[in-house]
C-alpha atoms as a PDB file:
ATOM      1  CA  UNK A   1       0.000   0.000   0.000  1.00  0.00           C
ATOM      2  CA  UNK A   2       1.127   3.238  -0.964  1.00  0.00           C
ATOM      3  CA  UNK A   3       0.524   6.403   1.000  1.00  0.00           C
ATOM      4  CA  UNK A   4       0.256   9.841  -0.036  1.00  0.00           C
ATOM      5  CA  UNK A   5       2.788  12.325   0.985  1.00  0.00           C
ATOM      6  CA  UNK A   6       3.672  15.641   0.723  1.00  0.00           C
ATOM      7  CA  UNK A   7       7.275  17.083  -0.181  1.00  0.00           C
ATOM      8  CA  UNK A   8       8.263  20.143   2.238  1.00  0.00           C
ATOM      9  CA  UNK A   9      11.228  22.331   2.651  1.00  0.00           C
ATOM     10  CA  UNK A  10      12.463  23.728   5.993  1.00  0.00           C
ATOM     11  CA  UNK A  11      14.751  26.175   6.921  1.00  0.00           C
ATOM     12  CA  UNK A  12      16.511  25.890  10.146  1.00  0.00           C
ATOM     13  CA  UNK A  13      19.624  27.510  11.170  1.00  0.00           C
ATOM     14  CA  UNK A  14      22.897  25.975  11.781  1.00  0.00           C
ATOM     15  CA  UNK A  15      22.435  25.284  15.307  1.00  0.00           C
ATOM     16  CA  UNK A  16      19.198  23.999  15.555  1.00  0.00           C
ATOM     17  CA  UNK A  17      20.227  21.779  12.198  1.00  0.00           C
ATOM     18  CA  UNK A  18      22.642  20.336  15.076  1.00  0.00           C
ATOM     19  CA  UNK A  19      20.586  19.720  17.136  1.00  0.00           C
ATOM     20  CA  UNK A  20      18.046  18.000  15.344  1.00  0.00           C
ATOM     21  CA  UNK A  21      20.788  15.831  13.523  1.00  0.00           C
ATOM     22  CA  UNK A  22      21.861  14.900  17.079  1.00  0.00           C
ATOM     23  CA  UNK A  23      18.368  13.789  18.099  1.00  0.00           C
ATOM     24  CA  UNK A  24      17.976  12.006  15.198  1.00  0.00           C
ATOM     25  CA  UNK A  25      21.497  10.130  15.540  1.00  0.00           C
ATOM     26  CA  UNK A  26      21.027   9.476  19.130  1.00  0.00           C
ATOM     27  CA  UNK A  27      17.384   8.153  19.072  1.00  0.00           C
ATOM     28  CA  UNK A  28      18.219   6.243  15.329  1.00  0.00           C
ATOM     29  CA  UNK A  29      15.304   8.471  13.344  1.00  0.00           C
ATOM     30  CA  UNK A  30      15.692   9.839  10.433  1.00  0.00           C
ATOM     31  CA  UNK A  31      14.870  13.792   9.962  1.00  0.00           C
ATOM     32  CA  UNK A  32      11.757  12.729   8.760  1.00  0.00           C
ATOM     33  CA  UNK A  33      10.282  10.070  11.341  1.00  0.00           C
ATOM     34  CA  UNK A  34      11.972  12.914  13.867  1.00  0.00           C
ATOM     35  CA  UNK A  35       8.995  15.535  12.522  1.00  0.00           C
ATOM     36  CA  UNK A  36       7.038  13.232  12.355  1.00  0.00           C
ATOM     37  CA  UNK A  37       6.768  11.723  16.033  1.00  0.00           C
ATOM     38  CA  UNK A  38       7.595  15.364  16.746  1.00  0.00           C
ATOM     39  CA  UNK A  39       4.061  16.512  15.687  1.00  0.00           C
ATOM     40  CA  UNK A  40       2.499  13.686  16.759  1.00  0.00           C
ATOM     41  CA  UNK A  41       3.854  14.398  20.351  1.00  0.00           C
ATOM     42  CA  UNK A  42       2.375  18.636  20.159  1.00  0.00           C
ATOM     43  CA  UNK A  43      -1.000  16.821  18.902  1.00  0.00           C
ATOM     44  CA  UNK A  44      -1.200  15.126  21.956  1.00  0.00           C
ATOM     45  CA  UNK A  45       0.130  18.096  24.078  1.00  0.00           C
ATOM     46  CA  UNK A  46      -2.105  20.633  22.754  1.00  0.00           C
ATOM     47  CA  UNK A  47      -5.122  19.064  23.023  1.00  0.00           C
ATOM     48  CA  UNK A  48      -4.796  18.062  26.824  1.00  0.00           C
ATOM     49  CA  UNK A  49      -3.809  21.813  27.003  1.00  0.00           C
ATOM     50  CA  UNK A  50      -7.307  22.761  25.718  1.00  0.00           C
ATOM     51  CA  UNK A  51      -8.725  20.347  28.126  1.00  0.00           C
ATOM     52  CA  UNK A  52      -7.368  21.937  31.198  1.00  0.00           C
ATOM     53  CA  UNK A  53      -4.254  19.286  31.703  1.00  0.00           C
ATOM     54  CA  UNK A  54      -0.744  20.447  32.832  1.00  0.00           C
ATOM     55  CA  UNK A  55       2.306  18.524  30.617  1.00  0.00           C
ATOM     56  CA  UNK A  56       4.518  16.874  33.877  1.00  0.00           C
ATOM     57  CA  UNK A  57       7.643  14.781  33.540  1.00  0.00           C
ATOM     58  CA  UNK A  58       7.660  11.878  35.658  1.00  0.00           C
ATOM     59  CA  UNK A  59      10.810   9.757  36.695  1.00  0.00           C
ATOM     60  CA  UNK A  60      10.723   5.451  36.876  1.00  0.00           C
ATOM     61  CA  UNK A  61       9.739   6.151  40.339  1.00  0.00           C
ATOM     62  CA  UNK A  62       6.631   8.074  38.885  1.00  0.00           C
ATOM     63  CA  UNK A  63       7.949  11.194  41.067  1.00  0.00           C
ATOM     64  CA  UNK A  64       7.417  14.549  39.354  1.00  0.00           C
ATOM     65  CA  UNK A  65      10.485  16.125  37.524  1.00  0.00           C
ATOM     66  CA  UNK A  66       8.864  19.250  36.443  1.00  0.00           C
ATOM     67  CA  UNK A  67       6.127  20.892  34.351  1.00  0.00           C
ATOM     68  CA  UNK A  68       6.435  21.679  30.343  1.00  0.00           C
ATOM     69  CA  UNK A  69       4.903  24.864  29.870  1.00  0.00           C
ATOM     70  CA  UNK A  70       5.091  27.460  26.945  1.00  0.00           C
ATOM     71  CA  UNK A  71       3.244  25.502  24.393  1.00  0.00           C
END
């Protein structure tokens, strides 16, 4: 099966270039499946933001680390 895409540019500076190629190295993604999951994880951020729900980051012990906020 062959799905649809769309071709994109992007423009990033230097720095944030090397920082994205270091995510993607690091986790094995490619600049593409990076985006991807990328979006995928604001989708899911900015709808519990609609609903009222604060973004937390919670340790293996499931103790809080510290709230995302800005988005």
């Amino acid at each position: 099966m062959n799905k649809a895409t769309v071709k994109m540019s992007l423009h990033l500076s230097p720095e944030t270039n090397q920082i994205l190629e270091q995510l993607c190295q690091d986790n094995h993604l490619t600049k593409s499946d990076f985006i991807r999951k990328s979006i995928a994880l604001m989708q899911v951020a900015l709808k519990n933001k609609k609903k009222g729900n604060h973004l937390v980051v919670i340790n293996d012990k499931g103790e809080n680390q510290g709230e995302i906020i800005g988005l």
